[in-house]
C-alpha atoms as a PDB file:
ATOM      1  CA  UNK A   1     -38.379  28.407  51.433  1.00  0.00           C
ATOM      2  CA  UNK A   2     -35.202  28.045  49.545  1.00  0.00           C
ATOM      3  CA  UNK A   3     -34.694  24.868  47.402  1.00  0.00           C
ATOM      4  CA  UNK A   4     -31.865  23.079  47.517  1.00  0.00           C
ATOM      5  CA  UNK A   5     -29.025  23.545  45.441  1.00  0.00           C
ATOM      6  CA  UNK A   6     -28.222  21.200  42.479  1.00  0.00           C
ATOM      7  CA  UNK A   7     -24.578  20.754  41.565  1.00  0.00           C
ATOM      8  CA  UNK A   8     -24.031  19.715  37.842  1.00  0.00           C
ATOM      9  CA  UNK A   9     -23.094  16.176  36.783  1.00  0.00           C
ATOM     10  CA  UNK A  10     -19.536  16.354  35.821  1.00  0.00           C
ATOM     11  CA  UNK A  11     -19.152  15.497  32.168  1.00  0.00           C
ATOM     12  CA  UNK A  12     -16.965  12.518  31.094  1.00  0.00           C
ATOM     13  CA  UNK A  13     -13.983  13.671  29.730  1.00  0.00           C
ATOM     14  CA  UNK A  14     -13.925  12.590  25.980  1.00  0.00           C
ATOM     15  CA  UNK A  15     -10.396  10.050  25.999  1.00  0.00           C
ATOM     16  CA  UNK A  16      -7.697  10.014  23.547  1.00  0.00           C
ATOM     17  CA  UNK A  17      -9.084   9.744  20.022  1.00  0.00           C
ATOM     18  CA  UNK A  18      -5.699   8.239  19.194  1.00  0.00           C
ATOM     19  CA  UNK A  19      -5.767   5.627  21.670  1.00  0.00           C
ATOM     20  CA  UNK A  20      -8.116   2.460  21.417  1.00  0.00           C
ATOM     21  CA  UNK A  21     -11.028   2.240  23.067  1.00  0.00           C
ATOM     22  CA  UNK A  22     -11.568   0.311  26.302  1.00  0.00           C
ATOM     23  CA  UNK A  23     -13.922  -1.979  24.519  1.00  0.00           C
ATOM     24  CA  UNK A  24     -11.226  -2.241  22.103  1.00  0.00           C
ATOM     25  CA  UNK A  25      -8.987  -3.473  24.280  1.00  0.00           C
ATOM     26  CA  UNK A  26     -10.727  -5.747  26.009  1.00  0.00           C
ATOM     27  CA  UNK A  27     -11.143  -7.940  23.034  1.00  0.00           C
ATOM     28  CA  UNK A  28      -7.377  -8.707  22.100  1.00  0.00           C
ATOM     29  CA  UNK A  29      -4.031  -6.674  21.939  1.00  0.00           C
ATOM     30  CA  UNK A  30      -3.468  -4.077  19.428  1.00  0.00           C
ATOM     31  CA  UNK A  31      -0.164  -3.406  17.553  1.00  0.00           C
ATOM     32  CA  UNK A  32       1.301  -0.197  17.744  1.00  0.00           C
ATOM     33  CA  UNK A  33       0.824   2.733  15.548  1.00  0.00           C
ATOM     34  CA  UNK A  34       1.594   2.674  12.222  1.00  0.00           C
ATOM     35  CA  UNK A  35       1.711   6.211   9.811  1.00  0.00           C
ATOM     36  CA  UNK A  36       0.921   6.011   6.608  1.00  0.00           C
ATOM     37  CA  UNK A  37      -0.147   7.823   3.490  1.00  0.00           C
ATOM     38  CA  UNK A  38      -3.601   7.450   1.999  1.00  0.00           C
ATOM     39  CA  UNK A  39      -3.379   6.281  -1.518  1.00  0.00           C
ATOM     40  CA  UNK A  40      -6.446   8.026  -2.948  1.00  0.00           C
ATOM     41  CA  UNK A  41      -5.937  11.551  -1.049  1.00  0.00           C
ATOM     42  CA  UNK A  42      -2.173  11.500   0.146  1.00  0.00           C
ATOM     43  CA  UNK A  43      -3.352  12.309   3.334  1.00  0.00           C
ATOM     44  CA  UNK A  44      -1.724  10.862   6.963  1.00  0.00           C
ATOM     45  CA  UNK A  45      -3.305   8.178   8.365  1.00  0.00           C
ATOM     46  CA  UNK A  46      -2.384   6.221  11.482  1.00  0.00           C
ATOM     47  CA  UNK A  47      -3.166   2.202  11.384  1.00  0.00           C
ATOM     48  CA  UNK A  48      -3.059   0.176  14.214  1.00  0.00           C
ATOM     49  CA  UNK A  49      -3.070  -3.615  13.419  1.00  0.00           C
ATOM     50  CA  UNK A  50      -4.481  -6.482  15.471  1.00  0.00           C
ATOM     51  CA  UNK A  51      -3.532  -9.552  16.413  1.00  0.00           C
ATOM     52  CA  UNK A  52      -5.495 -12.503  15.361  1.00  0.00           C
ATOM     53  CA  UNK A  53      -6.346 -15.742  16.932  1.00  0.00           C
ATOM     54  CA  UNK A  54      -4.386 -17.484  14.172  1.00  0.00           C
ATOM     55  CA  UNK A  55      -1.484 -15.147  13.908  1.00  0.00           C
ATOM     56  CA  UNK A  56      -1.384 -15.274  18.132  1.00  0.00           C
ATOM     57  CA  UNK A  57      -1.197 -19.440  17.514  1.00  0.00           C
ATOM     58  CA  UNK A  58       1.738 -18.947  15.080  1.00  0.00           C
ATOM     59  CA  UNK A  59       4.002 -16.400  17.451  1.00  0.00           C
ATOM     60  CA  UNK A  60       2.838 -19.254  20.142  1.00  0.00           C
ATOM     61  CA  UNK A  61       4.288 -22.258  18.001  1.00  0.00           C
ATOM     62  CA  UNK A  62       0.774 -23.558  18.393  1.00  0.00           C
ATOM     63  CA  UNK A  63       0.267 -23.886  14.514  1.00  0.00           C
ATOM     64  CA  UNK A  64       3.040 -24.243  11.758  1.00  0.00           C
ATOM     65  CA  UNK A  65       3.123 -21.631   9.230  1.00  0.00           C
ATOM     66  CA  UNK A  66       1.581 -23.981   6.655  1.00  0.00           C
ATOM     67  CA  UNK A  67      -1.547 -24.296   9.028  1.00  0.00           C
ATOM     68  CA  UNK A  68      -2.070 -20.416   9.429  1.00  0.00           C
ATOM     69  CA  UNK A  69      -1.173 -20.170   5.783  1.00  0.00           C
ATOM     70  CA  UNK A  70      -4.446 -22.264   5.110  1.00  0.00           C
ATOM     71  CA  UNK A  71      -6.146 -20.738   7.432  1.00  0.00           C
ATOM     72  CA  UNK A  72      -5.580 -17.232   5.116  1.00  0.00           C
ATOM     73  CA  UNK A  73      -6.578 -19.050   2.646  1.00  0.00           C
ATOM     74  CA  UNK A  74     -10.042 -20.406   4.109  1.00  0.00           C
ATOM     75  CA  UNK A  75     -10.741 -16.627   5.496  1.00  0.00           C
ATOM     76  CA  UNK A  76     -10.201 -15.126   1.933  1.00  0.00           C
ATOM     77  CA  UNK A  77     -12.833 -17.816   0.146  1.00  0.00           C
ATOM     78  CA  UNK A  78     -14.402 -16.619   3.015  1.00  0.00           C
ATOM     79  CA  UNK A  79     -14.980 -13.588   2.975  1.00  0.00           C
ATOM     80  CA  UNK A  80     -15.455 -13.542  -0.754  1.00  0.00           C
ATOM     81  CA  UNK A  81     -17.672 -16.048  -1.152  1.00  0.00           C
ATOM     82  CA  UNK A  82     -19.878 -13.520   1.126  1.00  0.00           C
ATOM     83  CA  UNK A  83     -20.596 -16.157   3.962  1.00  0.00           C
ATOM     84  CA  UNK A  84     -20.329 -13.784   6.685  1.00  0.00           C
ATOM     85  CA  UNK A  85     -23.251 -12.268   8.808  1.00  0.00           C
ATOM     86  CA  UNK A  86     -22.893  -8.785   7.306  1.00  0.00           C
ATOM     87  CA  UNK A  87     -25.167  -8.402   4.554  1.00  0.00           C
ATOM     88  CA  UNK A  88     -25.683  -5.455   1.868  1.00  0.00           C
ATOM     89  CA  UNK A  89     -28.823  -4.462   0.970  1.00  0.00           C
ATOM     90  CA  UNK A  90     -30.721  -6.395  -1.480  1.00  0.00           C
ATOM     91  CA  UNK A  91     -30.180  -5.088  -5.423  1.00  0.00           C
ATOM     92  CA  UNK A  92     -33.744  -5.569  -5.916  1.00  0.00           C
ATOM     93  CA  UNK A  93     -34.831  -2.727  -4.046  1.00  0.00           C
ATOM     94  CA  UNK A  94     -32.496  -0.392  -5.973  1.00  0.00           C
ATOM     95  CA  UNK A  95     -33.594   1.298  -8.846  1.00  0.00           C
ATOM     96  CA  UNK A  96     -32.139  -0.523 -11.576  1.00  0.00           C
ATOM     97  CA  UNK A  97     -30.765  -3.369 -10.034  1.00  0.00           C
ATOM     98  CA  UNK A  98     -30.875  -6.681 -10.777  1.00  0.00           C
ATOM     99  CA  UNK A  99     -31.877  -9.565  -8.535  1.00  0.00           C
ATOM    100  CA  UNK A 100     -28.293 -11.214  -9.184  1.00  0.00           C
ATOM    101  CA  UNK A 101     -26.907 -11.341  -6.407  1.00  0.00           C
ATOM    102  CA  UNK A 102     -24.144 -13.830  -6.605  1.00  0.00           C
ATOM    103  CA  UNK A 103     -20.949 -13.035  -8.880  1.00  0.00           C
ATOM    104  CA  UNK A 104     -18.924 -15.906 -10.407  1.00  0.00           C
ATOM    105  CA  UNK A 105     -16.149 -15.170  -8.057  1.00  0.00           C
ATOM    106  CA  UNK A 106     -18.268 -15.507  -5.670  1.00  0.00           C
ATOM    107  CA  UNK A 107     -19.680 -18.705  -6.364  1.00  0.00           C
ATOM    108  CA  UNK A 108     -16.395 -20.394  -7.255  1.00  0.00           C
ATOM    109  CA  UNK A 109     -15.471 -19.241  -3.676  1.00  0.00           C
ATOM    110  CA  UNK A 110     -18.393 -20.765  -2.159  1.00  0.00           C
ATOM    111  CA  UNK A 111     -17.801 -24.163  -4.490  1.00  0.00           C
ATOM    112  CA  UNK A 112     -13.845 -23.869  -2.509  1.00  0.00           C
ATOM    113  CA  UNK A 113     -15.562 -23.213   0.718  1.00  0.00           C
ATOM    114  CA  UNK A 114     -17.681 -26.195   0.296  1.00  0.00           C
ATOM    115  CA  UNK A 115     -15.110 -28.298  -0.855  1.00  0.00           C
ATOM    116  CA  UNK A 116     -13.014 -27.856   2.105  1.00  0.00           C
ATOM    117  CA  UNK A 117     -15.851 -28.128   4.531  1.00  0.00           C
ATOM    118  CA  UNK A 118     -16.568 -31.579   3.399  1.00  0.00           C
ATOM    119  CA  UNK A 119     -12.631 -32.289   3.747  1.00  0.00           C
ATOM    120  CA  UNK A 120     -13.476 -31.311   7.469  1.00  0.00           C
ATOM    121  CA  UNK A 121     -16.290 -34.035   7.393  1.00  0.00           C
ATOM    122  CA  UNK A 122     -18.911 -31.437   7.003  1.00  0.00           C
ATOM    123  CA  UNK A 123     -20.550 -28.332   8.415  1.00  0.00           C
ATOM    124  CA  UNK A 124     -21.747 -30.474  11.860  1.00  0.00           C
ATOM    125  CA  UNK A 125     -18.646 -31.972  12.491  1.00  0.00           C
ATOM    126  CA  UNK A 126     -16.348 -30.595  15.004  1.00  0.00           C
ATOM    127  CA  UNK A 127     -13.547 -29.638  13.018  1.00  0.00           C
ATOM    128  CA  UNK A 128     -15.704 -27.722  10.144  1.00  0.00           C
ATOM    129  CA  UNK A 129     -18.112 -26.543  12.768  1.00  0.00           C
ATOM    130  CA  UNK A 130     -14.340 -24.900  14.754  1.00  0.00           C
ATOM    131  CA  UNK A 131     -13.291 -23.991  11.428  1.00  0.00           C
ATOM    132  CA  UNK A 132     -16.543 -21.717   9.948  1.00  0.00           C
ATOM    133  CA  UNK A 133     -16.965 -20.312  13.260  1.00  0.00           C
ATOM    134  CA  UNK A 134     -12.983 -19.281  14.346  1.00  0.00           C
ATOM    135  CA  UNK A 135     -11.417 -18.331  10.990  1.00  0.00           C
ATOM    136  CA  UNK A 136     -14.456 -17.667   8.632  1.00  0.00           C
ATOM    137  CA  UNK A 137     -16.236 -15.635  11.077  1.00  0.00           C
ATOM    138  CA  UNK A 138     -13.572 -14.711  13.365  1.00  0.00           C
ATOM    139  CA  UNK A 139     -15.069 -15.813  16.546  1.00  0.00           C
ATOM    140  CA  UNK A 140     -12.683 -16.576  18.995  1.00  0.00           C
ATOM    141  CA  UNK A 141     -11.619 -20.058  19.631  1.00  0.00           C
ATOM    142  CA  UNK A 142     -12.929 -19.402  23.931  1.00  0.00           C
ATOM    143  CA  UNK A 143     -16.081 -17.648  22.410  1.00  0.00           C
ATOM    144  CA  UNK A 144     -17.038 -20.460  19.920  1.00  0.00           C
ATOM    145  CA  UNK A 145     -16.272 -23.265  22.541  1.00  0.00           C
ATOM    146  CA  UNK A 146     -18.821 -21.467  25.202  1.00  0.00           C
ATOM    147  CA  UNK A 147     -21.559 -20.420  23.079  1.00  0.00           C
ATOM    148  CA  UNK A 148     -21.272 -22.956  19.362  1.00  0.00           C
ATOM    149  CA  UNK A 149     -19.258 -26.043  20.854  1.00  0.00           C
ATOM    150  CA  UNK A 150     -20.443 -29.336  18.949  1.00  0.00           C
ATOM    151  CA  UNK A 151     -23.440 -31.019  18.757  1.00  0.00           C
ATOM    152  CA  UNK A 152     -24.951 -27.780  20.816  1.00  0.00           C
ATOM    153  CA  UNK A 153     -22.746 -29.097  23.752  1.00  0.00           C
ATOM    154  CA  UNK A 154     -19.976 -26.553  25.042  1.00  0.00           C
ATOM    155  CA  UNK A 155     -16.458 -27.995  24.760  1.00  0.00           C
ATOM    156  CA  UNK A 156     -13.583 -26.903  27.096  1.00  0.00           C
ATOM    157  CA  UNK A 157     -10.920 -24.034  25.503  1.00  0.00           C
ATOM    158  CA  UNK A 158      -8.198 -26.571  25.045  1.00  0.00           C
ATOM    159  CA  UNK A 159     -10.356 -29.396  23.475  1.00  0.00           C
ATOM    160  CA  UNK A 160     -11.398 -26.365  21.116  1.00  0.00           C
ATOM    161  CA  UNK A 161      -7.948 -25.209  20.202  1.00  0.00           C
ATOM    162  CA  UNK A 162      -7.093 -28.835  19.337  1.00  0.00           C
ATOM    163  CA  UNK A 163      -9.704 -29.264  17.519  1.00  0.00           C
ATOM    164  CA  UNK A 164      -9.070 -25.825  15.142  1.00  0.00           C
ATOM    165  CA  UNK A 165      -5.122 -27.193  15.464  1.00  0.00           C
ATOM    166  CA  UNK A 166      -6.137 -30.897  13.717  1.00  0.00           C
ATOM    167  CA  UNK A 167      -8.110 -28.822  11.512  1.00  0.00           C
ATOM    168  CA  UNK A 168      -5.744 -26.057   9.976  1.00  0.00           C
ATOM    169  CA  UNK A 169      -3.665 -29.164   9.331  1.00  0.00           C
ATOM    170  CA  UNK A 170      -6.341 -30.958   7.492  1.00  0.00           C
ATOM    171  CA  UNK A 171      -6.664 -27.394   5.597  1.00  0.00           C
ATOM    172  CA  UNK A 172      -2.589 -27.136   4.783  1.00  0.00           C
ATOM    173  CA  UNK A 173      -3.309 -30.387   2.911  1.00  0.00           C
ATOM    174  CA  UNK A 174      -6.481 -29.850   1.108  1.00  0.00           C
ATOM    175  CA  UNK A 175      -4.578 -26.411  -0.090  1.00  0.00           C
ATOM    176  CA  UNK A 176      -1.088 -28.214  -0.917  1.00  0.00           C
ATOM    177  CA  UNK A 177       0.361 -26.359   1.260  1.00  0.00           C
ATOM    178  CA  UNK A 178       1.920 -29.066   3.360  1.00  0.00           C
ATOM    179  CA  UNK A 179       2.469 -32.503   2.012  1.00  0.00           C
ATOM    180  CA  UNK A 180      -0.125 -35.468   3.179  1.00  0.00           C
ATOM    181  CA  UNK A 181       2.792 -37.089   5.647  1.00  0.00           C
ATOM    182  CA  UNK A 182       3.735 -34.401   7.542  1.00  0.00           C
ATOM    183  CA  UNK A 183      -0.441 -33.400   8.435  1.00  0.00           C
END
């Protein structure tokens, strides 16, 4: 009795390396290709940039350029005040390490951080809530309206993006980087 006959799965065809990936894609445009040298090796390298919710509100005329200014500013204390939900492993398990784990950049960031949160009215308010969330953790503004929202309620996507608008104004101010009539 003669079996059957299998034919083989076809293999998926590996896409363009080059390219972005469709999950890439799917979360926001990409820029086009950009060549450059590597400064440690020399070698080519091809960047592609991506646009970000606050850079998208600028080319919109959604934000001023003092707002998404302060915004930059807020991601950099940020992300160097190491608030994010990427951690590094713990010095304490290295051999040799110390159990400092906070630099005095770092905590000067985190003092900045702070202080601008409170100028927000806080880490449970809407605006610092919209704030931490969209530019310090770069959730999108749709994203942190379905899933954060305020006071564990979701808020539509245009409430949300007024609230992050009234707040990167409240930021340009706190920074100096727009005067306290014009916020």
């Amino acid at each position: 009795m003669a079996g059957k006959r299998r034919t083989r799965a076809a293999k998926p065809k590996g896409g363009d390396l080059a390219m972005p990936s469709k999950w890439r894609l799917q979360h926001g445009p990409v820029g086009e290709p950009m060549r450059e040298a590597d400064p440690e090796t020399g070698l080519p390298v091809v960047h592609r940039r991506t646009v970000d919710t606050l850079g998208q509100m600028l080319a919109n005329g959604t934000i001023t350029q003092e707002m998404h200014d302060a915004g930059a500013v807020f991601r950099r204390q940020f992300r160097v005040a190491a608030l994010d939900q990427l951690r590094a492993m713990s010095l304490i398990r290295i051999p040799g390490g110390s159990g400092d784990s906070l630099t005095d950049r770092q905590v000067a960031a985190r003092e900045q951080v702070a202080h601008a949160m409170m100028a927000l009215g806080g880490f449970d308010s809407a605006a610092g809530s919209c704030v931490w969330h969209v530019v310090g953790l770069e959730h999108s503004v749709r994203e942190w309206a379905q899933r954060q929202g305020w006071g564990g309620r979701s808020v539509g996507h245009a409430q949300a993006q007024g609230m992050l608008v009234a707040a990167l104004g409240v930021l340009a101010v706190v920074y100096g980087l727009a005067p306290r009539q014009a916020a």
